[in-house]
C-alpha atoms as a PDB file:
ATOM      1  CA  UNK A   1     -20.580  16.168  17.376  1.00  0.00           C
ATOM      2  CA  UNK A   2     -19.454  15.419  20.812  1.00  0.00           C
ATOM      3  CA  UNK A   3     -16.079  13.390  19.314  1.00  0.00           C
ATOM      4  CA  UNK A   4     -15.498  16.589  17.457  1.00  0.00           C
ATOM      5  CA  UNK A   5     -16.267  18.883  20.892  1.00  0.00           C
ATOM      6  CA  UNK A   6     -13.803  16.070  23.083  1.00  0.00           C
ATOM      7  CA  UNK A   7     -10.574  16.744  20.579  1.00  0.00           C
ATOM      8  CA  UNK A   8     -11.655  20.349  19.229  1.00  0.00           C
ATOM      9  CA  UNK A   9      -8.578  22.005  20.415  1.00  0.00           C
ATOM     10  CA  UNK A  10      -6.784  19.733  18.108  1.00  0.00           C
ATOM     11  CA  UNK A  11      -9.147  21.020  15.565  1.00  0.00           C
ATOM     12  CA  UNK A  12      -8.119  24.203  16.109  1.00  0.00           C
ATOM     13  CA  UNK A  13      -4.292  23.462  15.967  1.00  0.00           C
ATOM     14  CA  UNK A  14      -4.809  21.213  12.654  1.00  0.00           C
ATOM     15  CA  UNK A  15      -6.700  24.145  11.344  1.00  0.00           C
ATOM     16  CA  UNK A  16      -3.533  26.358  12.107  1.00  0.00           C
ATOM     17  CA  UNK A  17      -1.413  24.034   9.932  1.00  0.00           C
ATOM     18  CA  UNK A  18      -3.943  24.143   7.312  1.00  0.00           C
ATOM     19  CA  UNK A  19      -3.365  28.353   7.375  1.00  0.00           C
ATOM     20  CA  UNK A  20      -0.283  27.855   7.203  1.00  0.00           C
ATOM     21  CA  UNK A  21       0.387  25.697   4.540  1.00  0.00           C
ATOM     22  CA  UNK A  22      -1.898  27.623   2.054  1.00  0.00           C
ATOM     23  CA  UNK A  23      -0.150  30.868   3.330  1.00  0.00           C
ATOM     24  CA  UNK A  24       3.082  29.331   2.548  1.00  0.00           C
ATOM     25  CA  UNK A  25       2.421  28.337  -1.044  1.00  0.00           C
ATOM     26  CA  UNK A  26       3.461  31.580  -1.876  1.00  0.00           C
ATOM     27  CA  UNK A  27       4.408  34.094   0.895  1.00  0.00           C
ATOM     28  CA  UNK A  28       7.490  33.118   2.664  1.00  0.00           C
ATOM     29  CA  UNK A  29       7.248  29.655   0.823  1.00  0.00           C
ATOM     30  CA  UNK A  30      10.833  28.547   2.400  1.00  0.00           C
ATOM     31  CA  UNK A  31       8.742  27.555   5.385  1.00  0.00           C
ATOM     32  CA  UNK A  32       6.654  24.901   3.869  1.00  0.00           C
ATOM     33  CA  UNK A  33       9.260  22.362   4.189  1.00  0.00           C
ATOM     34  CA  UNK A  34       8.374  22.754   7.805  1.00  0.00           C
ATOM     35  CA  UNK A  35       4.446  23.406   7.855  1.00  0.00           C
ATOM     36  CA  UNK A  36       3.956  20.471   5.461  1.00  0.00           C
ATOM     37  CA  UNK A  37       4.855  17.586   6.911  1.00  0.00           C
ATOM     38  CA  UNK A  38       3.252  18.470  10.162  1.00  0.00           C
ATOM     39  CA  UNK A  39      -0.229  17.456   7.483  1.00  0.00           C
ATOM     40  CA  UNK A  40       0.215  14.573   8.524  1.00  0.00           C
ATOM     41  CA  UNK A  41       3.098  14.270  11.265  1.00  0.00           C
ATOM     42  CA  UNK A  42      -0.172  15.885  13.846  1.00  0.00           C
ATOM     43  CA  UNK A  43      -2.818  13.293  12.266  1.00  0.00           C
ATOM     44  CA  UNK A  44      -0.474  10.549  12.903  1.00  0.00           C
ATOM     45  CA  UNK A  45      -0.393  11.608  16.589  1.00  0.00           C
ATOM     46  CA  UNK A  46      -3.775  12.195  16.048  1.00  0.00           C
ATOM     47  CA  UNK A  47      -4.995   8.457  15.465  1.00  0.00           C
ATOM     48  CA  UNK A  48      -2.040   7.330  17.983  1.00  0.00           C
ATOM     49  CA  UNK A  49      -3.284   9.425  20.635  1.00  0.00           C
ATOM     50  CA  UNK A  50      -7.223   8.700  20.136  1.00  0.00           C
ATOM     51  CA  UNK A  51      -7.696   5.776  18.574  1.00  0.00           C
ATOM     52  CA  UNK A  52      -8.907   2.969  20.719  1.00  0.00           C
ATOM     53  CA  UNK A  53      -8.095  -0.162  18.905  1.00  0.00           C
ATOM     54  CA  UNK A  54      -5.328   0.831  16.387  1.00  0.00           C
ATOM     55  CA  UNK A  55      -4.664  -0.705  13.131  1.00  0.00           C
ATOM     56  CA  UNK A  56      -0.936  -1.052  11.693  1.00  0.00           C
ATOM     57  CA  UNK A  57      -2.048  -0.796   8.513  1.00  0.00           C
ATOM     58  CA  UNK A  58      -3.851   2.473   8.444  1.00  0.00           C
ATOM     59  CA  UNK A  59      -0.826   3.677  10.480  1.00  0.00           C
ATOM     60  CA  UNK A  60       1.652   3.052   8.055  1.00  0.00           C
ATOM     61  CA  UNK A  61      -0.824   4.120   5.291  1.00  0.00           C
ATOM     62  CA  UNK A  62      -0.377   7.538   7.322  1.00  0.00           C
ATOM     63  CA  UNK A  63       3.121   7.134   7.593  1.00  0.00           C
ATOM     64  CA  UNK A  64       3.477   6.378   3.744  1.00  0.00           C
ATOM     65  CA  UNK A  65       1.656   9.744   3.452  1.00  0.00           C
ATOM     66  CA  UNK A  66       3.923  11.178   5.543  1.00  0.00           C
ATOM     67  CA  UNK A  67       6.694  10.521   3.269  1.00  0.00           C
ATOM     68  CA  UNK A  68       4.756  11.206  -0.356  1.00  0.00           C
ATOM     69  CA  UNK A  69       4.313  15.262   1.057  1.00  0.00           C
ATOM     70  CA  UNK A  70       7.894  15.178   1.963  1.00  0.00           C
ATOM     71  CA  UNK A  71       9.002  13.785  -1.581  1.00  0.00           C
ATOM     72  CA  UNK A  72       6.641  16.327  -3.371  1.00  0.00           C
ATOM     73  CA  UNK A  73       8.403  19.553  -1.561  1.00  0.00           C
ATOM     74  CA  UNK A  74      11.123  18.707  -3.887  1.00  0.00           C
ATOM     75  CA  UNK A  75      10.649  19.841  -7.702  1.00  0.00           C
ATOM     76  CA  UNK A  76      11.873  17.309 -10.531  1.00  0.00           C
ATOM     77  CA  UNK A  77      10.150  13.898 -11.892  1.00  0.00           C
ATOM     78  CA  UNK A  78      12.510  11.824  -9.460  1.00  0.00           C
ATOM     79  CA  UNK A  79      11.032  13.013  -6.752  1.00  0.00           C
ATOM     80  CA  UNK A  80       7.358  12.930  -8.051  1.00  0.00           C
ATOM     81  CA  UNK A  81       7.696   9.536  -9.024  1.00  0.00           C
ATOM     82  CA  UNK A  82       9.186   8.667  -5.297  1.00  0.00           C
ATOM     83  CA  UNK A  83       5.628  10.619  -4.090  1.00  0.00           C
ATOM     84  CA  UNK A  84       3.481   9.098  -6.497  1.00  0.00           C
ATOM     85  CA  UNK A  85       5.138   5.702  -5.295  1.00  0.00           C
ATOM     86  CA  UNK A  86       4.590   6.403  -1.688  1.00  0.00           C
ATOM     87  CA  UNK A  87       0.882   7.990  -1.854  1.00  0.00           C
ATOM     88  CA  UNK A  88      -0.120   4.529  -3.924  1.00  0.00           C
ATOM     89  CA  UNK A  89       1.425   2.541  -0.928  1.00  0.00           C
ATOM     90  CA  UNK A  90      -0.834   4.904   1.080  1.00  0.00           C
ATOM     91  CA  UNK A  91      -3.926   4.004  -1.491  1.00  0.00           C
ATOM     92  CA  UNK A  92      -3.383   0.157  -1.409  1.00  0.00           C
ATOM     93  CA  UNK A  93      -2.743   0.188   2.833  1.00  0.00           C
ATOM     94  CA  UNK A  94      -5.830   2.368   2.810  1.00  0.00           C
ATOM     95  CA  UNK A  95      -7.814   0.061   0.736  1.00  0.00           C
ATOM     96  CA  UNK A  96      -7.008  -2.875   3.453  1.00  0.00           C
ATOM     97  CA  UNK A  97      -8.055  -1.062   5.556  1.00  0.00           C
ATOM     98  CA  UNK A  98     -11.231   0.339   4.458  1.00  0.00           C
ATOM     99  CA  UNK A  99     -12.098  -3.193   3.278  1.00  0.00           C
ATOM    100  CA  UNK A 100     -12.605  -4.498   6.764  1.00  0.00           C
ATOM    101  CA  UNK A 101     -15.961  -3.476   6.995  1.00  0.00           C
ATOM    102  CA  UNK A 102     -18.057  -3.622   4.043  1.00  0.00           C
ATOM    103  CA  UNK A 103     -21.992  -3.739   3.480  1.00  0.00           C
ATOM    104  CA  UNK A 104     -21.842  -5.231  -0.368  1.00  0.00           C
ATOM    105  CA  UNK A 105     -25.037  -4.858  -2.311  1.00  0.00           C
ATOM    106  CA  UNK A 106     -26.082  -4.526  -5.868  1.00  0.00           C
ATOM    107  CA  UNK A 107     -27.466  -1.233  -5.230  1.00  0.00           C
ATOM    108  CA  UNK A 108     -24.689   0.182  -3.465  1.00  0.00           C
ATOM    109  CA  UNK A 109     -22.025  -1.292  -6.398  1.00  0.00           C
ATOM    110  CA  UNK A 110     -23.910   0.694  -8.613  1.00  0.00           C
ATOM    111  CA  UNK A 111     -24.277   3.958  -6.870  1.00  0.00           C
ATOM    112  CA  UNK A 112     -21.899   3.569  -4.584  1.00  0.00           C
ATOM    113  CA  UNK A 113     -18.741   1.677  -5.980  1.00  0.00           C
ATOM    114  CA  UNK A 114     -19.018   2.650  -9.553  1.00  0.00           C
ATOM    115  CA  UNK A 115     -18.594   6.228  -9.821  1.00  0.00           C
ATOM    116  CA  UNK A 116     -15.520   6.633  -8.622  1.00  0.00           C
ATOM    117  CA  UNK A 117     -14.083   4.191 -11.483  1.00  0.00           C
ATOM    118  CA  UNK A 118     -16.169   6.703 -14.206  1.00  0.00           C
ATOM    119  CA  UNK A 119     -14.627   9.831 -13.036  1.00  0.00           C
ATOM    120  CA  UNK A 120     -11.301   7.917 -13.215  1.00  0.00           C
ATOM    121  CA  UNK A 121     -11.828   6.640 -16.429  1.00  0.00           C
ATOM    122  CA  UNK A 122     -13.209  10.076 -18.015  1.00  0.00           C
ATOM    123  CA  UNK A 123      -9.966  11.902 -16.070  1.00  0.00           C
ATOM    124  CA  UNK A 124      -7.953   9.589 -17.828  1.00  0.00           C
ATOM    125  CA  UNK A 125      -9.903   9.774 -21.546  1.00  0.00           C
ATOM    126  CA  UNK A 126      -8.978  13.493 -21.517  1.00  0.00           C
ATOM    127  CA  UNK A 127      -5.602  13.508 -20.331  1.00  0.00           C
ATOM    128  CA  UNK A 128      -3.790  10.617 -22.104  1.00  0.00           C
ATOM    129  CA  UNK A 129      -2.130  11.578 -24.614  1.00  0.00           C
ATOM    130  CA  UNK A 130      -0.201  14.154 -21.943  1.00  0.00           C
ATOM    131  CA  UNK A 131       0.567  11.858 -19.785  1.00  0.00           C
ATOM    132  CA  UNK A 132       3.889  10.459 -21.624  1.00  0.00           C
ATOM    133  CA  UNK A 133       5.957   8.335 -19.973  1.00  0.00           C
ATOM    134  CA  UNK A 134       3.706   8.697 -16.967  1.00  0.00           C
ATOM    135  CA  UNK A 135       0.636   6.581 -18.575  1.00  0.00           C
ATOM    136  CA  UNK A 136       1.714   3.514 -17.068  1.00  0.00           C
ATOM    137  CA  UNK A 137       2.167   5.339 -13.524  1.00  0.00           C
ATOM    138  CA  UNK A 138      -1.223   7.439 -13.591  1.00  0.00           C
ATOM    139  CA  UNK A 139      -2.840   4.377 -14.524  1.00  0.00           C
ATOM    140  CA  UNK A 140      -2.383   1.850 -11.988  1.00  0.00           C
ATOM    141  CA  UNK A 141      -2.965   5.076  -8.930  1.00  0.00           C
ATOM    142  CA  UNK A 142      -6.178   5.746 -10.959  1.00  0.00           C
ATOM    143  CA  UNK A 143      -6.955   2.535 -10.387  1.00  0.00           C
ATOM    144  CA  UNK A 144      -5.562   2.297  -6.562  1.00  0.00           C
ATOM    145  CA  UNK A 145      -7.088   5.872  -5.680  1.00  0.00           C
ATOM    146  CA  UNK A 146     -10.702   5.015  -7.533  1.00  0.00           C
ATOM    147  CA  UNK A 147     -10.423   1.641  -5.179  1.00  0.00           C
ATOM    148  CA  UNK A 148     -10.029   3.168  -2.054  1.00  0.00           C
ATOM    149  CA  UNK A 149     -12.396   5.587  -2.855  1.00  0.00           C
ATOM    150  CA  UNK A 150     -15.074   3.006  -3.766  1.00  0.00           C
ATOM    151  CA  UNK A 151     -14.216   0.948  -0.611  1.00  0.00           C
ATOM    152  CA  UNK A 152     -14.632   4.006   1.187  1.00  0.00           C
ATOM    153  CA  UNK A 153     -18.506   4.425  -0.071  1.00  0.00           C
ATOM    154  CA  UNK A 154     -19.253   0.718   0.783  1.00  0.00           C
ATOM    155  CA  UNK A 155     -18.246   0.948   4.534  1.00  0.00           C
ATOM    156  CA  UNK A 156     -20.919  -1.055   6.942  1.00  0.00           C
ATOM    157  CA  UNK A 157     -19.172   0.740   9.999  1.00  0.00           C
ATOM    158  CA  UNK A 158     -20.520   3.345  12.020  1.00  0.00           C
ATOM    159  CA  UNK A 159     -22.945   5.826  10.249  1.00  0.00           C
ATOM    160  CA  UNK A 160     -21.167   8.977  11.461  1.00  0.00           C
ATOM    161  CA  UNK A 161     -17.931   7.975  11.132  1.00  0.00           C
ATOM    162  CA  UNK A 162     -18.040   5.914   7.485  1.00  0.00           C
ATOM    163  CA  UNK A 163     -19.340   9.401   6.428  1.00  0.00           C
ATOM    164  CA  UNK A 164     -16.989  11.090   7.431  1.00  0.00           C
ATOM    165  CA  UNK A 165     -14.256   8.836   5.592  1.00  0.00           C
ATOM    166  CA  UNK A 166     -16.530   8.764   2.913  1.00  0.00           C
ATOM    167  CA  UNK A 167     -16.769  12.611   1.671  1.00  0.00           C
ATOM    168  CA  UNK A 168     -12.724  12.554   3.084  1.00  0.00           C
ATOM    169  CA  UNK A 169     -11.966   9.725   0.177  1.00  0.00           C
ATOM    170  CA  UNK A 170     -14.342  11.383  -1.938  1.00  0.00           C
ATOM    171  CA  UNK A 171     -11.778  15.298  -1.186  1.00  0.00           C
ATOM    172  CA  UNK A 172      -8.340  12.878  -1.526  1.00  0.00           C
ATOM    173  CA  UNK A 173      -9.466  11.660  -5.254  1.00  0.00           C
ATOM    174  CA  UNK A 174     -10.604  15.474  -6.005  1.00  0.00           C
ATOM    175  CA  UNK A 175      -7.616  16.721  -5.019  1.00  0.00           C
ATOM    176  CA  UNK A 176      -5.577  14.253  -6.692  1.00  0.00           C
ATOM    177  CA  UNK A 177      -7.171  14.328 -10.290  1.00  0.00           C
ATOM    178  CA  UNK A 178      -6.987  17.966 -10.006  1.00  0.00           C
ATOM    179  CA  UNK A 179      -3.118  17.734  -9.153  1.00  0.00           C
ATOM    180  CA  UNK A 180      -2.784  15.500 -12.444  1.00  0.00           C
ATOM    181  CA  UNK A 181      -4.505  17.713 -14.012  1.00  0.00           C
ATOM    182  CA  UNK A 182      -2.075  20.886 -13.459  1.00  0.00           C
ATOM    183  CA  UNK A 183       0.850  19.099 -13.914  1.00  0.00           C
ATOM    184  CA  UNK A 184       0.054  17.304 -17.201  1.00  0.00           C
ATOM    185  CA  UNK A 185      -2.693  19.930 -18.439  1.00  0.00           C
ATOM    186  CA  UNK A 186      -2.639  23.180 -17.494  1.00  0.00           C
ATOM    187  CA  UNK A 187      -2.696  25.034 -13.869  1.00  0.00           C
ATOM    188  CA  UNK A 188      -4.814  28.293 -13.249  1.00  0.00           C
ATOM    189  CA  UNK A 189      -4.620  30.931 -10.671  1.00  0.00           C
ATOM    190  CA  UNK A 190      -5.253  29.298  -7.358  1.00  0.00           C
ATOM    191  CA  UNK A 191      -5.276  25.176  -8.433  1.00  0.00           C
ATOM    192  CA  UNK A 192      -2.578  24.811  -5.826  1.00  0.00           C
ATOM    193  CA  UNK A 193      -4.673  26.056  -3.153  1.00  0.00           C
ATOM    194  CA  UNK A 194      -7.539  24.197  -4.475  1.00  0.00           C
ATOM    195  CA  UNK A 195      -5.139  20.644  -4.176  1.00  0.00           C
ATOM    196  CA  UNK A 196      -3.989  21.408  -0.948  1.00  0.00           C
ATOM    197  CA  UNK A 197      -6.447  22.936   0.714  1.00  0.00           C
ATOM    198  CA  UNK A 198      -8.703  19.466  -0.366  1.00  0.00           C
ATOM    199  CA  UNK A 199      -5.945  17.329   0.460  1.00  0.00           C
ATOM    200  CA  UNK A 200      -5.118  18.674   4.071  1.00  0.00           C
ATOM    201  CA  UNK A 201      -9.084  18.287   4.435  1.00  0.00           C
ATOM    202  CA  UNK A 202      -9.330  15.072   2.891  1.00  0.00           C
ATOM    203  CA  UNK A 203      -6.883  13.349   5.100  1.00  0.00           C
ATOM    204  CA  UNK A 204      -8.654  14.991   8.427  1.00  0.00           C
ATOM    205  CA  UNK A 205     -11.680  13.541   7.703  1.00  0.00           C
ATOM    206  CA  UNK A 206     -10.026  10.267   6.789  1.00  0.00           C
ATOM    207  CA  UNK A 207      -8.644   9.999  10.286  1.00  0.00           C
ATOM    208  CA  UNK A 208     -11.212  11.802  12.042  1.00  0.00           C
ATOM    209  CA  UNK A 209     -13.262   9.299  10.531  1.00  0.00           C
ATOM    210  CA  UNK A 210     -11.476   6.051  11.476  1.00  0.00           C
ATOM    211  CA  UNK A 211     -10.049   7.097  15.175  1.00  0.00           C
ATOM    212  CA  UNK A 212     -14.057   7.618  16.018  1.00  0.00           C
ATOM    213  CA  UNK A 213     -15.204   4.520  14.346  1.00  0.00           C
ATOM    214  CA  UNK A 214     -12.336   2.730  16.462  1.00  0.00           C
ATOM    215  CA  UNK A 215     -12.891   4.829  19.995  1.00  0.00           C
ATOM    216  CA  UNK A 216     -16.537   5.404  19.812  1.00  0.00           C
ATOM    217  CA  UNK A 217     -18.565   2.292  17.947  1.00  0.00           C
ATOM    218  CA  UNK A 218     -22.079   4.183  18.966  1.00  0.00           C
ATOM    219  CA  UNK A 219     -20.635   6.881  16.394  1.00  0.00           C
ATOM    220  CA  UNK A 220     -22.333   9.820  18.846  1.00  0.00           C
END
């Protein structure tokens, strides 16, 4: 609580971009070429600004991120396959990271680690056969995102913080099956909110998560 009190203003500006970007999904929608990249662009400054000892990896994860939301403003496959390219880059640098501190036991495998490979594996069960051309693709980032997510779970760093990246992994695969799942199944009323909104949150809590684990090791 008192990380979150040091660096609330920028709590309060990232939850401005979040507004934003769910208000411009459909009113005045030209603008989301600006507010979404600045997801990411203001966690990226973020984790620069805060973070104590600074990993290269996780930064260009972030940066990789960067570049997926900029590829998906654009419609066609082209450019979803250049941000479905980009967020597994962001999956596998995340995964490096994440795997730097681990606490491995069989309990934790099973509660912990396998999971996320069953939801996967179920997500995947039901929407094969409309996946097409993009079973190969979906495949490996189910993989890549189920990883990161397990890796996430199985973090030995500090309690507050591996939390926090915890239930953040836990948002990014959410949001991501359900994004797979409008675009191959069917979308409803409000799904883009839905991936969005768990997205923007998901990669807060990511960072929140690994800038306090880096500045603050007594996770208070």
């Amino acid at each position: 609580m008192a990380y979150f009190q040091k660096y609330r203003a920028f709590f309060f500006f990232f939850l401005l971009v979040f507004l934003c970007n769910l208000l411009f999904l459909y009113w005045l929608t030209s603008y989301i070429i600006v507010v979404k990249p600045m997801i990411m662009a203001s966690l990226i400054g973020f984790y620069i600004s805060t973070a104590k000892f600074q990993s290269n990896t996780f930064l260009l994860g972030l940066i990789a991120a960067l570049l997926g939301d900029i590829f998906l403003l654009f419609p066609g496959d082209s450019f979803f396959g250049l941000g479905l390219g980009t967020f597994l880059i962001m999956q596998l640098l995340y995964c490096i990271e994440f795997y730097k501190n681990l606490l491995i036991t069989p309990q934790r495998l099973f509660f912990r680690a396998v999971p996320p490979f069953l939801a996967a594996g179920l997500f995947l069960g039901l929407t094969w056969q409309n996946l097409g051309a993009w079973q190969g693709a979906i495949a490996v980032y189910a993989i890549a995102i189920s990883t990161m997510a397990a890796l996430a779970l199985l973090r030995n760093a500090n309690q507050v913080a591996s939390t926090t990246v915890a239930v953040g992994s836990l948002m990014f695969m959410m949001s991501d099956l359900l994004l797979a799942f409008t675009k191959f199944i069917t979308p409803w009323p409000g799904s883009s909110v839905l991936v969005m909104s768990t997205y923007m949150a998901a990669q807060f809590l990511i960072v929140f998560g690994i800038s306090q684990a880096s500045s603050n090791p007594g996770g208070k």
